[in-house]
C-alpha atoms as a PDB file:
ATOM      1  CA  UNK A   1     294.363 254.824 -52.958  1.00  0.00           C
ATOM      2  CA  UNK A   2     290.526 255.205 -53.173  1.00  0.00           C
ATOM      3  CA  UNK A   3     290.659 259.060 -52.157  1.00  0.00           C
ATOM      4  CA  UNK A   4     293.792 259.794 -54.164  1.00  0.00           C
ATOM      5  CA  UNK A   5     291.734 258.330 -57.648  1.00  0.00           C
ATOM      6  CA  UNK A   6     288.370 259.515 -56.915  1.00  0.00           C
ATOM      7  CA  UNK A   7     289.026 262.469 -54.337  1.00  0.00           C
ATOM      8  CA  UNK A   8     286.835 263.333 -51.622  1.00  0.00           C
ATOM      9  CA  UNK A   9     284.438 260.438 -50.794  1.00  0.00           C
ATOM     10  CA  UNK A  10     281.894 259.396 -47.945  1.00  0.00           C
ATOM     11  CA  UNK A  11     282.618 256.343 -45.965  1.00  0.00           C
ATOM     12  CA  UNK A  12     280.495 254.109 -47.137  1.00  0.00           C
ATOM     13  CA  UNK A  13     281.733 255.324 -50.765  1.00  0.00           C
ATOM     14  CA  UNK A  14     284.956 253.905 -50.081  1.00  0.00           C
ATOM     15  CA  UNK A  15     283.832 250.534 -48.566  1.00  0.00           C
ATOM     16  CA  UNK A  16     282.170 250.098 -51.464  1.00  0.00           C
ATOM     17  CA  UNK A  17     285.720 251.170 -53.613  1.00  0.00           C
ATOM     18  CA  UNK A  18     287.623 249.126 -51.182  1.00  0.00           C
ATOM     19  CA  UNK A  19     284.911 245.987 -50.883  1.00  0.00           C
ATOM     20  CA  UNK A  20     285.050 246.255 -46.908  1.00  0.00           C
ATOM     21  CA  UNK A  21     282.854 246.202 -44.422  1.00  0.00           C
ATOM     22  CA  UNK A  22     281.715 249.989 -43.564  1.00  0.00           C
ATOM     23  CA  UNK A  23     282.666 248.981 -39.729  1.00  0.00           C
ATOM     24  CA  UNK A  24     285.980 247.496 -40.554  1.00  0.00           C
ATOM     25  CA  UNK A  25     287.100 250.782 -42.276  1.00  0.00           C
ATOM     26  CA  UNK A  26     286.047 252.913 -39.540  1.00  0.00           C
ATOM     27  CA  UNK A  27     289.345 252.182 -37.429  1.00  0.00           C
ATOM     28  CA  UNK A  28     291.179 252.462 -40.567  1.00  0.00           C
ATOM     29  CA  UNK A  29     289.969 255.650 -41.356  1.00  0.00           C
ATOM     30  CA  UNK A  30     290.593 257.038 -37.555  1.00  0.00           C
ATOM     31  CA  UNK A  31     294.247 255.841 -37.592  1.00  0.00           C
ATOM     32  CA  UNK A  32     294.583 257.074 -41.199  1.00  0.00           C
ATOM     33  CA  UNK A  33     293.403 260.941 -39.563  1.00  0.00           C
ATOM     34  CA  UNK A  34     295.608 260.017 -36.254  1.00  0.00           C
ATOM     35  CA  UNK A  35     298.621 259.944 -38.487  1.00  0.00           C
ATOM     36  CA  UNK A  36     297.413 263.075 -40.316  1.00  0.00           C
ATOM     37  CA  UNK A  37     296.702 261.270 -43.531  1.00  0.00           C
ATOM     38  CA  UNK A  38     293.315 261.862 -44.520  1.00  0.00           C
ATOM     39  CA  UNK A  39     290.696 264.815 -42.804  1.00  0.00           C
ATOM     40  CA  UNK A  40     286.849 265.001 -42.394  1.00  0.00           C
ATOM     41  CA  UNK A  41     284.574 267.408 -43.362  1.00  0.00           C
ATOM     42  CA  UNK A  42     280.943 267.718 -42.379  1.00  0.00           C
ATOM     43  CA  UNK A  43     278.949 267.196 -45.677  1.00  0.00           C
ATOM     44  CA  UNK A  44     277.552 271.011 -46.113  1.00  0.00           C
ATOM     45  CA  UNK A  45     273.776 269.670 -46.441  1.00  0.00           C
ATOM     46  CA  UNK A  46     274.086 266.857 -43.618  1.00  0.00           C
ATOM     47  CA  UNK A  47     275.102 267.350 -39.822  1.00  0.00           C
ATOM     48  CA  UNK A  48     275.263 263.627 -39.735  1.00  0.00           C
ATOM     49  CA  UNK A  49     277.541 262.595 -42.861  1.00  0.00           C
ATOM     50  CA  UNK A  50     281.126 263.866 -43.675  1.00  0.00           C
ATOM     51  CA  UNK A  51     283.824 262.840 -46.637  1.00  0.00           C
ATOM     52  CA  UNK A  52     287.164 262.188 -46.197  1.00  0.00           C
ATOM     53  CA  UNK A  53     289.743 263.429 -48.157  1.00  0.00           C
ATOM     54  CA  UNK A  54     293.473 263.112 -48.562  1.00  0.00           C
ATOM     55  CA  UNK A  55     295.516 266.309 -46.964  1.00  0.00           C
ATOM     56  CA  UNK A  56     298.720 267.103 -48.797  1.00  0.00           C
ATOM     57  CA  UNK A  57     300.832 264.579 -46.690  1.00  0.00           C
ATOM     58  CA  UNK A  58     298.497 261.413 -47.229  1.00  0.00           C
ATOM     59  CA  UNK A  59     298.272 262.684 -50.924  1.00  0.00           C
ATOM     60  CA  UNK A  60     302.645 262.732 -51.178  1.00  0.00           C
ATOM     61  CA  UNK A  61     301.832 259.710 -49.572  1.00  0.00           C
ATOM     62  CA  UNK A  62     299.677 257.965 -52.164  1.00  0.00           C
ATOM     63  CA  UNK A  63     302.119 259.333 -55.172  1.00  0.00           C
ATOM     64  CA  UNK A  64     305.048 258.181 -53.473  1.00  0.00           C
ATOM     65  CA  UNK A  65     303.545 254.289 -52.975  1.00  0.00           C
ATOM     66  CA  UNK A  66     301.646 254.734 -56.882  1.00  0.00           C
ATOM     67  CA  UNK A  67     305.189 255.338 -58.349  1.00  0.00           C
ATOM     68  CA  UNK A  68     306.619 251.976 -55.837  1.00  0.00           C
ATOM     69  CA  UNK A  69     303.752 250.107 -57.125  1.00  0.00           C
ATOM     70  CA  UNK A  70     304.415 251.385 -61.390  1.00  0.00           C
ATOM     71  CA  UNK A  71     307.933 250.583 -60.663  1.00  0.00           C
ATOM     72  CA  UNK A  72     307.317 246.823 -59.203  1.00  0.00           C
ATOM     73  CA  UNK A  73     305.315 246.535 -62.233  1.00  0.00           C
ATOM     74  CA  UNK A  74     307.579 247.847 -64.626  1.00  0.00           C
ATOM     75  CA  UNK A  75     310.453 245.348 -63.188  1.00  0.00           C
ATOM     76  CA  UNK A  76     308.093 242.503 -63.452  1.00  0.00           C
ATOM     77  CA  UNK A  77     307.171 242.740 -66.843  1.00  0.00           C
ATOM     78  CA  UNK A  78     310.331 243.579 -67.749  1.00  0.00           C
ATOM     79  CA  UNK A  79     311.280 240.142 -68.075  1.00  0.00           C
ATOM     80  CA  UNK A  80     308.572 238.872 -70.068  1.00  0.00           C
ATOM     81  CA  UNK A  81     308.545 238.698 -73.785  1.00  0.00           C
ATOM     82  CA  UNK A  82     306.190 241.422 -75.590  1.00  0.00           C
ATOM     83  CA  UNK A  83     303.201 239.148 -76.488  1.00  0.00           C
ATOM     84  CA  UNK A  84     302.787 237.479 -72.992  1.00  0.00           C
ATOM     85  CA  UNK A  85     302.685 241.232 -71.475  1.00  0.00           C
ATOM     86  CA  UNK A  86     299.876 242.155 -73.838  1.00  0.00           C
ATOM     87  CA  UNK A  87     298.278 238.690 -72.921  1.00  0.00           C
ATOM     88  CA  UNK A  88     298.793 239.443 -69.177  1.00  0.00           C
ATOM     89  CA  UNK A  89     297.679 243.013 -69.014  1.00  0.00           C
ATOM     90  CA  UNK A  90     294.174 241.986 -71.096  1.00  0.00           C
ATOM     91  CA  UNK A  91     293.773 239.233 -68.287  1.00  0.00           C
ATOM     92  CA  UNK A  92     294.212 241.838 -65.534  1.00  0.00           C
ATOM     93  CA  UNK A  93     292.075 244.356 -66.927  1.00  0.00           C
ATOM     94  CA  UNK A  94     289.238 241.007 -66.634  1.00  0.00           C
ATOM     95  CA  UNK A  95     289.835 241.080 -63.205  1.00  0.00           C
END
């Protein structure tokens, strides 16, 4: 969800996003480009460094699992009175 938010981003850029260990995402990443997901592109002013960026099937699928995740939401609070939704959406924006 990194690269659908913030577009195009360097590895270590989305470790950072993501809190993981740069080393841990690289198998992520490859599988992620296996499956056709996300692509790599040389960085224009460094032969060494490349971003990664969504291609139009892993952006369908980061809309597709955004409106699964609005919708969980949605049917959680749902059930909650008014005042204890505001109260729980100001604690989540704390976290």
């Amino acid at each position: 969800m990194a690269l659908a938010t913030f577009g195009p981003l360097s590895p270590t850029k989305i470790a950072e996003r993501l809190n993981m260990q740069k080393g841990s995402l690289s198998s992520v990443l490859r599988r992620l480009e296996r499956l056709g997901l996300i692509a790599r592109r040389r960085s224009a002013t460094d032969d060494r460094s490349y971003t990664t960026a969504l291609t139009p099937d892993g952006a369908d699928l980061a809309e597709h699992l955004s409106r699964d995740r609005q919708r969980s939401v949605d049917l959680l609070f749902s059930t909650m009175d008014p005042a204890d939704v505001g109260v729980a959406a100001r604690g989540l924006e704390l976290i």
